[in-house]
N, C-alpha and C. Protein backbone atom coordinates (compact mmCIF):
# COMPACT_ATOMS: atom_id res chain seq x y z
N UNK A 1 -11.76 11.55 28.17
CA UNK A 1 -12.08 10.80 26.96
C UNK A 1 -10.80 10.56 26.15
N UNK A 2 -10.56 9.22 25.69
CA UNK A 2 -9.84 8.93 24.93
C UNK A 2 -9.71 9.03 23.39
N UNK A 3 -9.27 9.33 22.49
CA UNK A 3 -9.51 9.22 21.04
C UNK A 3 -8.80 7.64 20.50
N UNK A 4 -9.14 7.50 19.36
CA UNK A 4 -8.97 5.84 18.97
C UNK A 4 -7.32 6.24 18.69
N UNK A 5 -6.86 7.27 18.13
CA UNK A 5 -5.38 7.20 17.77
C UNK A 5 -4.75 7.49 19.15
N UNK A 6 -4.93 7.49 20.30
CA UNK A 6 -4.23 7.52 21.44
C UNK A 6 -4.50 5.96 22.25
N UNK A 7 -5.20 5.69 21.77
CA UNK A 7 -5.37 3.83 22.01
C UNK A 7 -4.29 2.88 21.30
N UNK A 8 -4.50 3.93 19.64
CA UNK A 8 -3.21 2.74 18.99
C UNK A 8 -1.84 2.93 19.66
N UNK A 9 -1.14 4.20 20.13
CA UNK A 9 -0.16 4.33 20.67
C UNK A 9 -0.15 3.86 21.65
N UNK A 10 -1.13 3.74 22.80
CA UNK A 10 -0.89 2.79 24.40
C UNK A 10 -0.74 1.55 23.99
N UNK A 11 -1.24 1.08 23.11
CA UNK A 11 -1.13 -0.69 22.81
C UNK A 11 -0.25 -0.72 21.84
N UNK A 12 0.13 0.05 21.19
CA UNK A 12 1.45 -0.23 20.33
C UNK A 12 0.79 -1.32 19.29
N UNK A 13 -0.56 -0.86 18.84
CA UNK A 13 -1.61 -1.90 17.41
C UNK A 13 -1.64 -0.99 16.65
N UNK A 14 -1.96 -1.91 15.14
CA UNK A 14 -2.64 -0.86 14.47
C UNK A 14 -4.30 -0.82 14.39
N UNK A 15 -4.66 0.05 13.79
CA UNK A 15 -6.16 0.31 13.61
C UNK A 15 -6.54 -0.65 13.28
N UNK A 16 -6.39 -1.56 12.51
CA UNK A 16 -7.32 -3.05 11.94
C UNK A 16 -7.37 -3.29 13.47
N UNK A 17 -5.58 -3.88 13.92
CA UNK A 17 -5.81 -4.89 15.46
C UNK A 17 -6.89 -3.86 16.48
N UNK A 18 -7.00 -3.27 16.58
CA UNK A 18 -8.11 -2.22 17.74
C UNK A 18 -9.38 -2.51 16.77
N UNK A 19 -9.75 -2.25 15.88
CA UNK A 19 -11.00 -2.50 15.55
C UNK A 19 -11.55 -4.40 15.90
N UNK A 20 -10.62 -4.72 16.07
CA UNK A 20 -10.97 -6.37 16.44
C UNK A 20 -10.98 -6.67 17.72
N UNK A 21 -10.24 -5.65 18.48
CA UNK A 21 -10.21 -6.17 19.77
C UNK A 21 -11.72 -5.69 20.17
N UNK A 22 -12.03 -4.56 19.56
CA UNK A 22 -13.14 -3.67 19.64
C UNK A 22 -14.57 -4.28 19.77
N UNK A 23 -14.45 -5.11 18.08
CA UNK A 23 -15.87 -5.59 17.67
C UNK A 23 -15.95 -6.97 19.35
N UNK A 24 -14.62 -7.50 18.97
CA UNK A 24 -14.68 -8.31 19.82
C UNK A 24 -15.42 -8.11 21.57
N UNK A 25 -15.05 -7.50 22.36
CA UNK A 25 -15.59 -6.74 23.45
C UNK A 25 -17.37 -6.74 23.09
N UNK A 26 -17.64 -5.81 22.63
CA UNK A 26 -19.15 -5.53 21.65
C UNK A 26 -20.00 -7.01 21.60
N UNK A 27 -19.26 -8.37 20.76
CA UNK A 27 -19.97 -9.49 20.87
C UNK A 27 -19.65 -10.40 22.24
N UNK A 28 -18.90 -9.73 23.05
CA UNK A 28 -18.62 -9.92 24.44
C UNK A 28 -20.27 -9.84 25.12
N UNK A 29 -20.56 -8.82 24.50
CA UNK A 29 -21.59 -7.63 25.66
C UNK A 29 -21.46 -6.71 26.09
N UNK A 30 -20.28 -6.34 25.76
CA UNK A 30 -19.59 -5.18 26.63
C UNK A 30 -20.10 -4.14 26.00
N UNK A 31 -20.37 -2.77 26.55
CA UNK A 31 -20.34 -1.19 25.68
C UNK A 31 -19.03 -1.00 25.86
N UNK A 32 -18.63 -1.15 24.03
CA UNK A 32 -17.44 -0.15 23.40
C UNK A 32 -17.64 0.61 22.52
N UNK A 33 -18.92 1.04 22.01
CA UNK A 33 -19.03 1.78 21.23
C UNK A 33 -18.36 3.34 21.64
N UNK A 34 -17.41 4.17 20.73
CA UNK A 34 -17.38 5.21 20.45
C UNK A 34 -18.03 6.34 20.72
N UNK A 35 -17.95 7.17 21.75
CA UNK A 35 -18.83 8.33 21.21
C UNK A 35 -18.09 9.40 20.14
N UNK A 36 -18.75 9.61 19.06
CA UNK A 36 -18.44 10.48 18.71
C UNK A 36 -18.35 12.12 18.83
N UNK A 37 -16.84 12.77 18.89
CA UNK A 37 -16.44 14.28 19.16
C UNK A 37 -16.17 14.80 17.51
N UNK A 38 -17.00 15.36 17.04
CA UNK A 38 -16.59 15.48 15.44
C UNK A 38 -16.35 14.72 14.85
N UNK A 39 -15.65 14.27 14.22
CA UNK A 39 -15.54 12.97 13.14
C UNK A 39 -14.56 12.36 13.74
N UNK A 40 -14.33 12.28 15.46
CA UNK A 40 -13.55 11.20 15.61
C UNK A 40 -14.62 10.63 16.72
N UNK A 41 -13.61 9.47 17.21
CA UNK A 41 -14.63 8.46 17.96
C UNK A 41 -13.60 8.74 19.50
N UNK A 42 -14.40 8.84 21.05
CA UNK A 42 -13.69 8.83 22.05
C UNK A 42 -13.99 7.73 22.77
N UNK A 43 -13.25 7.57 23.71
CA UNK A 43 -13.89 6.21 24.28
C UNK A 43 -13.68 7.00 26.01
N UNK A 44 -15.02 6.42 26.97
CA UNK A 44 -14.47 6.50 27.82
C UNK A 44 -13.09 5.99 29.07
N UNK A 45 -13.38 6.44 30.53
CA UNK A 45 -12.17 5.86 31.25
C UNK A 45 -12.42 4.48 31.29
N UNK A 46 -14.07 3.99 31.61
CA UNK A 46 -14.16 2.71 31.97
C UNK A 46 -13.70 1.78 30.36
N UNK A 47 -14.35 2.69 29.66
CA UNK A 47 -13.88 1.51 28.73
C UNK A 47 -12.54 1.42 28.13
N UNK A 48 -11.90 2.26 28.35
CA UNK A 48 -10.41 2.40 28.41
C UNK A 48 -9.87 1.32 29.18
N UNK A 49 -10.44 0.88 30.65
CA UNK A 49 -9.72 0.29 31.32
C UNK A 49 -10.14 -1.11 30.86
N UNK A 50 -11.73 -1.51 30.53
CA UNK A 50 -11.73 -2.41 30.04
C UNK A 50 -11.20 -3.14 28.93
N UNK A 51 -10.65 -2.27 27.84
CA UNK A 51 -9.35 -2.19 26.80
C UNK A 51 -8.12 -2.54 27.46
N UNK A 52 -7.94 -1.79 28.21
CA UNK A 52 -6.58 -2.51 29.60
C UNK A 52 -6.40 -4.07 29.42
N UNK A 53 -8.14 -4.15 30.11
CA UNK A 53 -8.16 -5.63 30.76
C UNK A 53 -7.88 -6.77 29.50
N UNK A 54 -8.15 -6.46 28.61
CA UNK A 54 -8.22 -7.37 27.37
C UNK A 54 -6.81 -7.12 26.72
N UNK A 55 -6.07 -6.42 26.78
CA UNK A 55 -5.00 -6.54 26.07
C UNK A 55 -4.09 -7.30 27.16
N UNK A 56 -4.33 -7.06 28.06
CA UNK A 56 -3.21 -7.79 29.87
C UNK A 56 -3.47 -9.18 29.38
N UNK A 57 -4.78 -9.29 28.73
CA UNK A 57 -5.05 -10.57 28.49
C UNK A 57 -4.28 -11.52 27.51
N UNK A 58 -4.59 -10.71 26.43
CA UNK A 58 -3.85 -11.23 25.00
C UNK A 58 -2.15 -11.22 25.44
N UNK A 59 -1.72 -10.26 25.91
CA UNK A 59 -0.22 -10.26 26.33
C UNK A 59 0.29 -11.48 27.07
N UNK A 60 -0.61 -12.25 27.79
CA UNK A 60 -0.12 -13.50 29.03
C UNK A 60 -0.22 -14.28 27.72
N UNK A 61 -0.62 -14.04 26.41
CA UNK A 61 -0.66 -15.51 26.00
C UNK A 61 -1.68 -16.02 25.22
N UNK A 62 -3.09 -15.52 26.09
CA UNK A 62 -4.27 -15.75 25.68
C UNK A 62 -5.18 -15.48 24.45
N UNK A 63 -6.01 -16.07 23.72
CA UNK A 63 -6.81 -15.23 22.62
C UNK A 63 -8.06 -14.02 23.35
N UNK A 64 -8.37 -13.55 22.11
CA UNK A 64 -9.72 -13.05 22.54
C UNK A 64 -10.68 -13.51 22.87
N UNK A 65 -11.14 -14.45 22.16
CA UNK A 65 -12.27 -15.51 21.66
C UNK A 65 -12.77 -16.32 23.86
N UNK A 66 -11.40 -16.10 24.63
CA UNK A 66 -11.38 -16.99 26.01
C UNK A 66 -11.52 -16.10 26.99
N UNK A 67 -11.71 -14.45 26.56
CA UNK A 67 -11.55 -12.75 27.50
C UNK A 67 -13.46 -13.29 27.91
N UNK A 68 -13.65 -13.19 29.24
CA UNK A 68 -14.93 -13.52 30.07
C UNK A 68 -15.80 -12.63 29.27
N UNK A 69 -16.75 -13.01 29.16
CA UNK A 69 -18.00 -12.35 28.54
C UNK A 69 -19.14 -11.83 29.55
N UNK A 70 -20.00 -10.77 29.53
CA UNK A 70 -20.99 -10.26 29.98
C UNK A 70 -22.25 -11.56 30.20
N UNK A 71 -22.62 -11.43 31.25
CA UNK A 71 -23.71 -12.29 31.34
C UNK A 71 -25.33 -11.51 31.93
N UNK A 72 -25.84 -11.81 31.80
CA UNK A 72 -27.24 -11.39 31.60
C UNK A 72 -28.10 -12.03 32.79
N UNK A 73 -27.99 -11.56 33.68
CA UNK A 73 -28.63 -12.49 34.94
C UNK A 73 -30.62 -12.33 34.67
N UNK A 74 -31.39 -13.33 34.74
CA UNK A 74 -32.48 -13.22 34.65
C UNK A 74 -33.22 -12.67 35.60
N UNK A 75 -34.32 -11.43 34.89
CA UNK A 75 -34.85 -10.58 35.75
C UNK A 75 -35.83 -12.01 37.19
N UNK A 76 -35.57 -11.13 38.54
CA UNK A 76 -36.23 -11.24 39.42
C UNK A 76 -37.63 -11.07 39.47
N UNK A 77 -38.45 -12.32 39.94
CA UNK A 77 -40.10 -12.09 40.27
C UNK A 77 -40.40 -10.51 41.03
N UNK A 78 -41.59 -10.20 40.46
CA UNK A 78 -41.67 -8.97 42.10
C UNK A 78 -41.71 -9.70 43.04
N UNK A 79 -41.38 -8.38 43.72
CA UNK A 79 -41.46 -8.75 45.09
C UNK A 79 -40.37 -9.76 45.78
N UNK A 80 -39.31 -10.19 44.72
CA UNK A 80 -38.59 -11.42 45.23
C UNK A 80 -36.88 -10.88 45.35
N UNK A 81 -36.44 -11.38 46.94
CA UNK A 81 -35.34 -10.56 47.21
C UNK A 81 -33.59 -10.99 46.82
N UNK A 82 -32.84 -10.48 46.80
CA UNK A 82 -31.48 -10.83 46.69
C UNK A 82 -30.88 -11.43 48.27
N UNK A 83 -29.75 -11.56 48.12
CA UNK A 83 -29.36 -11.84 49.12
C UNK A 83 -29.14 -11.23 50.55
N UNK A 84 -29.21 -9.97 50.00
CA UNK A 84 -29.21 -8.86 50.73
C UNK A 84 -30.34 -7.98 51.08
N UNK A 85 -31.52 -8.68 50.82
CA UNK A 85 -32.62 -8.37 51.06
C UNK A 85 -33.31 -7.40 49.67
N UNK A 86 -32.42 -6.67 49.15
CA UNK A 86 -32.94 -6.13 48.12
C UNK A 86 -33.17 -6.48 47.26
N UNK A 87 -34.31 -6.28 46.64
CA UNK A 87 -34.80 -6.87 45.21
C UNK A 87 -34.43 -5.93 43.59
N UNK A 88 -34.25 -6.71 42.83
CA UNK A 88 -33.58 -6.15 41.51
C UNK A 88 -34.28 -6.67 40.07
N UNK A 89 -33.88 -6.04 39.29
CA UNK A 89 -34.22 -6.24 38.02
C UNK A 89 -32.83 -6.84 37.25
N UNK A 90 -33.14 -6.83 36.10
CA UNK A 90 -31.87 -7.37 35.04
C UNK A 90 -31.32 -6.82 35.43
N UNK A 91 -29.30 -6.97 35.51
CA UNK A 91 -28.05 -6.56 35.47
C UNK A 91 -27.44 -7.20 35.06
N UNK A 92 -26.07 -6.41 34.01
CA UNK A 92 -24.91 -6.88 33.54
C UNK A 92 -23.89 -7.40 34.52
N UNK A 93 -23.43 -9.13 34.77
CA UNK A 93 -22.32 -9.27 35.34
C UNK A 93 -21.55 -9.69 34.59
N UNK A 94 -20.06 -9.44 34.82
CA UNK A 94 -19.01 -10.17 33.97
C UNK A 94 -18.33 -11.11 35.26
N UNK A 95 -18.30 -12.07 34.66
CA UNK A 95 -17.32 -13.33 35.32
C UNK A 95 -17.15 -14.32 34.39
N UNK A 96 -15.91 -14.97 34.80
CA UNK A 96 -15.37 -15.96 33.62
C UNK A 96 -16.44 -17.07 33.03
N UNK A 97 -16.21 -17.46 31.71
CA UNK A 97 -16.71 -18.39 31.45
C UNK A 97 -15.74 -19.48 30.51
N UNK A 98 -16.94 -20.48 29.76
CA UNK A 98 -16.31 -20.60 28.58
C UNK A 98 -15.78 -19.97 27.69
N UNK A 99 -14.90 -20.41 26.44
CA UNK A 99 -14.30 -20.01 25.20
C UNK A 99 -16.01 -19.48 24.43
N UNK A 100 -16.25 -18.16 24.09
CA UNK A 100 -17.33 -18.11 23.43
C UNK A 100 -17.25 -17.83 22.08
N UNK A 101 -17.84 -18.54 20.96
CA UNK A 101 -17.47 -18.51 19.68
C UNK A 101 -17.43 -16.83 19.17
N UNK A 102 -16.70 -16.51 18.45
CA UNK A 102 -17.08 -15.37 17.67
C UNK A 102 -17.33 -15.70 16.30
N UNK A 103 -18.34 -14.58 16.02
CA UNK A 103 -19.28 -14.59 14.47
C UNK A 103 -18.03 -14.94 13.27
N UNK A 104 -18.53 -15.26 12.76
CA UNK A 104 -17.27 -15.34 11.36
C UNK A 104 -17.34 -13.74 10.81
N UNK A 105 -16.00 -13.65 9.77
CA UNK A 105 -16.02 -12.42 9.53
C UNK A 105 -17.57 -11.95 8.97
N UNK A 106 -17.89 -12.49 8.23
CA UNK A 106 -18.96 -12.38 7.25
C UNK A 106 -20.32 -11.49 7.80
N UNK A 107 -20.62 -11.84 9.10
CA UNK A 107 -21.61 -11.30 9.85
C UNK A 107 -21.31 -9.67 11.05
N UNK A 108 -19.68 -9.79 10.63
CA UNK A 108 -19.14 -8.42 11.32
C UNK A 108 -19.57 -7.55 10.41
N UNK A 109 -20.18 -6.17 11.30
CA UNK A 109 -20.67 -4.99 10.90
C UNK A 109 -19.33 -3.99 10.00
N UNK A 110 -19.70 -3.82 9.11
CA UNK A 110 -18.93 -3.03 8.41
C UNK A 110 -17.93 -1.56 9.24
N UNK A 111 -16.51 -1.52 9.65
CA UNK A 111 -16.53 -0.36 10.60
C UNK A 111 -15.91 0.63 9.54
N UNK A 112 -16.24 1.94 9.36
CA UNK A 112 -15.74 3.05 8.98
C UNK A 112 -14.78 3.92 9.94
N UNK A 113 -14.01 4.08 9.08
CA UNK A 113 -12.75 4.66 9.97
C UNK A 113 -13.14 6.00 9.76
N UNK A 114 -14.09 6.72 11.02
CA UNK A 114 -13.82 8.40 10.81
C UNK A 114 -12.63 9.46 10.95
N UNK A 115 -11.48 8.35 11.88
CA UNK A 115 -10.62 9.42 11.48
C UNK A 115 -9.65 9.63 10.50
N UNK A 116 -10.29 8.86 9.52
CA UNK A 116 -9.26 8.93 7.95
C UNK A 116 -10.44 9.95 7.35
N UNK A 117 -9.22 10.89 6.76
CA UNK A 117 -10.18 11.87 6.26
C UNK A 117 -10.53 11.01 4.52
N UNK A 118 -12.35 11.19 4.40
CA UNK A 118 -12.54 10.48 3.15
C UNK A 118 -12.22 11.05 1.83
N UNK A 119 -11.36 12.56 2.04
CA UNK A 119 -10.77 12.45 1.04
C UNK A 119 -9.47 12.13 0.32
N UNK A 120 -8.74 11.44 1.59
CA UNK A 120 -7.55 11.00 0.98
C UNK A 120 -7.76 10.01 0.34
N UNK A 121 -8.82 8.79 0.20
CA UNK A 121 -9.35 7.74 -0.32
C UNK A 121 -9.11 8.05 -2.38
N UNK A 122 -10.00 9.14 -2.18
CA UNK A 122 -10.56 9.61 -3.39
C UNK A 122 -8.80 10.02 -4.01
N UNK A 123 -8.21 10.80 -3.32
CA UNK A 123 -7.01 11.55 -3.73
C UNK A 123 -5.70 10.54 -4.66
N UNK A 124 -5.89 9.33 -3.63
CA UNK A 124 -5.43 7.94 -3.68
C UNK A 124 -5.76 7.02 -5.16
N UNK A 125 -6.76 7.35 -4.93
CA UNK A 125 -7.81 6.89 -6.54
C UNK A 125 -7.39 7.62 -7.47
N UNK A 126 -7.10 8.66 -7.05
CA UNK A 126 -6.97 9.58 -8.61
C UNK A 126 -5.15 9.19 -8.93
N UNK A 127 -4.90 9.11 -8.05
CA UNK A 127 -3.04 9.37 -8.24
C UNK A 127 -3.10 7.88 -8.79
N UNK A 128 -3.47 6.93 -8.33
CA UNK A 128 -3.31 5.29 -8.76
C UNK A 128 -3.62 5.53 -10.19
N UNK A 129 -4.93 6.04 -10.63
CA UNK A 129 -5.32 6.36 -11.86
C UNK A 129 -4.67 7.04 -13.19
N UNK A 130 -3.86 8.75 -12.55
CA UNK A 130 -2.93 9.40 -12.99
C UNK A 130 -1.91 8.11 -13.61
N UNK A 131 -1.23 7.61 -12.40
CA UNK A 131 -0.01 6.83 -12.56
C UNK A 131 -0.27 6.00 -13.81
N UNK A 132 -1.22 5.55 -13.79
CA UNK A 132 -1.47 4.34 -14.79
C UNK A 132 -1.58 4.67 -15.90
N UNK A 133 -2.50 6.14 -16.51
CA UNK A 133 -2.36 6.76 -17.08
C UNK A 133 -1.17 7.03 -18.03
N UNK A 134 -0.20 7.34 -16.80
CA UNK A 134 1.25 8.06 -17.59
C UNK A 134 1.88 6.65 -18.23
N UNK A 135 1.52 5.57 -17.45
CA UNK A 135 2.64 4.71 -17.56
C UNK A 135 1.99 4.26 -19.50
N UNK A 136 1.16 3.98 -19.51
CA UNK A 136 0.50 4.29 -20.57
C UNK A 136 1.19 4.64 -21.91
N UNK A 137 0.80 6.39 -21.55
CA UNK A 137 1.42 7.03 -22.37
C UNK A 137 3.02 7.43 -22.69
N UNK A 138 3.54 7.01 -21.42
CA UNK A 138 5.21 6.64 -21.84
C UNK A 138 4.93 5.71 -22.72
N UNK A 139 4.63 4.49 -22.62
CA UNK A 139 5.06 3.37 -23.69
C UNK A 139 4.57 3.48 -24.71
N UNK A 140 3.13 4.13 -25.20
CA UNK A 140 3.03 4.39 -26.39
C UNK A 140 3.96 5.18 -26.98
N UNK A 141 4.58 5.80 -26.57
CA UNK A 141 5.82 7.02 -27.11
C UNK A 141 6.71 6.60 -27.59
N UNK A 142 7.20 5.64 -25.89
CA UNK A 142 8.46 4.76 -26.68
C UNK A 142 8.52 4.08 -28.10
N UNK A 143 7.38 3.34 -27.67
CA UNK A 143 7.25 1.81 -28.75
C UNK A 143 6.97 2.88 -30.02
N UNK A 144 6.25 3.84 -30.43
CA UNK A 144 6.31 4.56 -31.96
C UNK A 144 7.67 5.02 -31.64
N UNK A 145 8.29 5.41 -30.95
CA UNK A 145 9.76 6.12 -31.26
C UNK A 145 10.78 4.76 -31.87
N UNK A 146 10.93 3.93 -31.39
CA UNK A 146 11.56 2.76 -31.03
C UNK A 146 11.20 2.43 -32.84
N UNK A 147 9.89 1.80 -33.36
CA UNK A 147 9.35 1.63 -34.45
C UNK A 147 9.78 2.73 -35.67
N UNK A 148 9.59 4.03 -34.99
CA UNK A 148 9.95 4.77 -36.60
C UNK A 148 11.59 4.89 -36.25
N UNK A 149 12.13 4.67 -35.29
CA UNK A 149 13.52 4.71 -35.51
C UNK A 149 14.23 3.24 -36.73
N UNK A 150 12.97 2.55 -36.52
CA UNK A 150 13.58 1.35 -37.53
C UNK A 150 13.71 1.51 -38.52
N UNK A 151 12.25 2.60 -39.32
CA UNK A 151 11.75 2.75 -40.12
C UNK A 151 12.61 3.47 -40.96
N UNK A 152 13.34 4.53 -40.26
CA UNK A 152 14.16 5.29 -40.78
C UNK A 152 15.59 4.82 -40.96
N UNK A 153 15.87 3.89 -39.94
CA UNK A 153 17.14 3.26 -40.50
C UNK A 153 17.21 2.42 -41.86
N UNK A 154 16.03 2.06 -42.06
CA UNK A 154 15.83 0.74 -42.98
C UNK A 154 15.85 1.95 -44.52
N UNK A 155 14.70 3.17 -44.04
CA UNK A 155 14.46 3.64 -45.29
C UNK A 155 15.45 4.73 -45.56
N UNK A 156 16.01 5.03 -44.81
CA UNK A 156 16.68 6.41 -44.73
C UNK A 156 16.35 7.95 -45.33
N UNK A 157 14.84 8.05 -45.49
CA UNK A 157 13.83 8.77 -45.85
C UNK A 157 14.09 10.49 -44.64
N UNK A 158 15.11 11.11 -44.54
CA UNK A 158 15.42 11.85 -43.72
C UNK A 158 14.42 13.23 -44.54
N UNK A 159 14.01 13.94 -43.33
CA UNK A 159 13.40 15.24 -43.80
C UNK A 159 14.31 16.12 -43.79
N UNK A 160 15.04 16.29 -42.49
CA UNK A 160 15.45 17.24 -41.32
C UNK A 160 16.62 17.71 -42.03
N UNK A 161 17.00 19.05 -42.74
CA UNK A 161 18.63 19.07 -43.26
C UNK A 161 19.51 18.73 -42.64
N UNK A 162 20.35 18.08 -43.68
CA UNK A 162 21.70 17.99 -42.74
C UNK A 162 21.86 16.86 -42.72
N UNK A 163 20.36 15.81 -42.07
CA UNK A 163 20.41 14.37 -41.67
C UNK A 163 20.98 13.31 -43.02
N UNK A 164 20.72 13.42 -44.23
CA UNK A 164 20.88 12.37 -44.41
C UNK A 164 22.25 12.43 -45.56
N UNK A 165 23.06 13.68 -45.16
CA UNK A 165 24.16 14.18 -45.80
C UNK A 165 25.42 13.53 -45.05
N UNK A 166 24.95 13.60 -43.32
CA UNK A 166 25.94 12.75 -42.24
C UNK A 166 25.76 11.43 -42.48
N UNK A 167 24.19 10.72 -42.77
CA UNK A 167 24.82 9.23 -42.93
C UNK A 167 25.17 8.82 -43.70
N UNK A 168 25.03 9.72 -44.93
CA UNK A 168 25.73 9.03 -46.35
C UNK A 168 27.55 8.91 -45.86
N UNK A 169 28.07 9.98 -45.19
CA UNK A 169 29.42 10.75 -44.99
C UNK A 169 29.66 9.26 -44.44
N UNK A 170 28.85 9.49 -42.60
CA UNK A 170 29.11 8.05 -41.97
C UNK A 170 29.05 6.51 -42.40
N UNK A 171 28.42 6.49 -43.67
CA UNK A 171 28.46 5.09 -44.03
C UNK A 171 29.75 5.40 -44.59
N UNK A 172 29.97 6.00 -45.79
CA UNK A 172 31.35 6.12 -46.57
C UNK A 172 32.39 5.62 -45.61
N UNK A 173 32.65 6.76 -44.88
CA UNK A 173 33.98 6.41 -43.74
C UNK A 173 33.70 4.59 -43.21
N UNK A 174 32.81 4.56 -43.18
CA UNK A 174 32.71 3.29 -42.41
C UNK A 174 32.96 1.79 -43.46
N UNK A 175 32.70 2.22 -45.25
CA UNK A 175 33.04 1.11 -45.62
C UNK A 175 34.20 1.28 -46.35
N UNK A 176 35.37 2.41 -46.49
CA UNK A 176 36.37 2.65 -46.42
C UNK A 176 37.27 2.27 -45.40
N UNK A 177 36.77 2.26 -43.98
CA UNK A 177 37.69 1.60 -42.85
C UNK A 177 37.46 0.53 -43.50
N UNK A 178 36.79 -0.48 -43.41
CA UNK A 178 36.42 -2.13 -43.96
C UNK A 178 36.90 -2.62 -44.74
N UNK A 179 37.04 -1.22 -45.86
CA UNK A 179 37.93 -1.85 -46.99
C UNK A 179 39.74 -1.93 -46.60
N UNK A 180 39.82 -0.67 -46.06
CA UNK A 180 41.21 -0.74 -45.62
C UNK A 180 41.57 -2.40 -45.04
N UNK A 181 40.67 -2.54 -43.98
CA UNK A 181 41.06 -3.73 -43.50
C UNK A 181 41.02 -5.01 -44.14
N UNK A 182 40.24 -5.14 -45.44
CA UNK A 182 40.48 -6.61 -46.27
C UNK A 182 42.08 -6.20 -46.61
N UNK A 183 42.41 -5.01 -46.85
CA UNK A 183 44.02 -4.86 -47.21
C UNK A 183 44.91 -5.83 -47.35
N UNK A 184 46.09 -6.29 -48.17
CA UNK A 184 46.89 -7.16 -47.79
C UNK A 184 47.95 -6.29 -47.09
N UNK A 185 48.64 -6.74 -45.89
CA UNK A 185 49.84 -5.88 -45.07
C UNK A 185 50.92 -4.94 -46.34
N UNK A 186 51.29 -5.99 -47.57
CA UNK A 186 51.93 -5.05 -48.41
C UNK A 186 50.97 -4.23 -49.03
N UNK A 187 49.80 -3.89 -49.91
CA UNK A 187 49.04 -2.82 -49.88
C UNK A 187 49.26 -2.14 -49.27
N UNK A 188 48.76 -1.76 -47.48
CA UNK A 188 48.51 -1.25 -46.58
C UNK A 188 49.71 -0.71 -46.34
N UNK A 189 51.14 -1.07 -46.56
CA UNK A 189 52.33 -0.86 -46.25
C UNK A 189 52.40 0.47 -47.54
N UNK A 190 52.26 -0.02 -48.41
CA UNK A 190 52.53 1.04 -49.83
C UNK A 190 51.68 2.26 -49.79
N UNK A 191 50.58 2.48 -49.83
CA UNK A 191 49.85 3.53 -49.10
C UNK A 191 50.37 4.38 -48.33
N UNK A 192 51.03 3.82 -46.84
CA UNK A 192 51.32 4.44 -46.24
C UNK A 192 52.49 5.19 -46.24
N UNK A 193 53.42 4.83 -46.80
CA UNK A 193 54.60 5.19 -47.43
C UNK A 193 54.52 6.52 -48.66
N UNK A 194 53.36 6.27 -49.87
CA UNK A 194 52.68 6.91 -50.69
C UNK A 194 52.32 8.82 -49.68
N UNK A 195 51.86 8.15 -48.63
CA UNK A 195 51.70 9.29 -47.99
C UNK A 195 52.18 9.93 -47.12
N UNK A 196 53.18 9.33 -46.75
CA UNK A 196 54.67 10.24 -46.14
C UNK A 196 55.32 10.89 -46.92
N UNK A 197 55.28 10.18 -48.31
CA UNK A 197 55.84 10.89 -49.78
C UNK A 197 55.67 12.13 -49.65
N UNK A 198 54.51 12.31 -49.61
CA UNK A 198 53.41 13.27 -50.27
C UNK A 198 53.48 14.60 -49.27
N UNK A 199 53.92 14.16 -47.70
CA UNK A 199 54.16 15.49 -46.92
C UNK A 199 55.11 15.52 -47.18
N UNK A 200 56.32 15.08 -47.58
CA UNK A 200 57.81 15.46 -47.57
C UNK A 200 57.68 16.37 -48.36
N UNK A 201 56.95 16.14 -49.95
CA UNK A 201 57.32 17.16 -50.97
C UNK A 201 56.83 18.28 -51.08
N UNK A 202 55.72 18.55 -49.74
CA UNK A 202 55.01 19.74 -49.99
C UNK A 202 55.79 21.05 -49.37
């Protein structure tokens, strides 16, 4: 017995492409159903090989939709013989035919993937949820941080000691440089001189 994740590795598909080649086969006629071994699905040898036959197919070139379909030979009268003298009832033959339409998606049976465990689904949900969450509450943080940082520049309403002793200090220095610089060069020249004075004599 095969499992479905040792199918995706021989065909080198993923699980969507195997579930299509799958359903496909199925509206063939074919038995591909799964047996299930615990919550996974096995497939047998024959239908393994019939998986073979359909991918040899698709590889030359071909679609699915043109892979020969199961035909349904109509049951025999009693009493009425084959060619071989023996008489029969219904049997499955496969031999080529036409291109046979497949259903639109719409009428494909819903497939559940048993070997995804269903709680990573949920786990998935919650973390998408978490995430969104945070992202959230970062920006509310920011945007009031961002906002009372205005608030406080504009008002300069400081609680915190200390704070609003440095920006008085830092504005000072800052419109003292400014002023220095309307300076005229002789000003600025006399000053500086004023204060070379001033270490010499100490």
């Amino acid at each position: 017995m095969t499992s479905t994740s040792e199918l995706l590795s021989r065909y080198q598909i993923g699980r969507k492409q195997f579930y299509q080649r799958r359903d496909c086969l199925i509206k063939l006629g074919y038995d591909l159903q799964g047996q299930k071994v615990g919550r996974k699905s096995t497939y047998t040898p024959e239908q393994v090989e019939l998986l073979d036959h359909l991918d040899q197919h698709i590889q030359s070139g071909l679609t699915m939709d043109t892979f020969p379909p199961v035909i349904t030979q109509p049951p025999m009268a009693e009493g009425e013989q084959n060619g071989n003298g023996h008489g029969f009832g219904s049997e499955l033959v496969s031999m080529p035919s036409s291109p046979v339409e497949i259903a639109s998606e719409q009428n494909e049976e819903i497939e559940v993937d048993v070997d995804r465990d269903p709680l990573e689904d949920i786990r998935e949900q919650q973390y998408q949820s978490v995430h969104v969450a945070a992202q959230y509450n970062a920006a509310q943080n920011l945007a009031a941080f961002n906002y009372l940082t205005l608030d406080y520049m504009k008002h300069r309403e400081f609680t915190v000691d200390g704070l609003a002793e440095q920006v008085h200090k830092s504005s000072k220095a800052v419109r003292e440089s400014l002023a220095s610089m309307m300076e005229s060069p002789e000003q600025a020249t006399k000053k500086l001189l004023n204060k070379i004075r001033q270490r010499r004599n100490k």
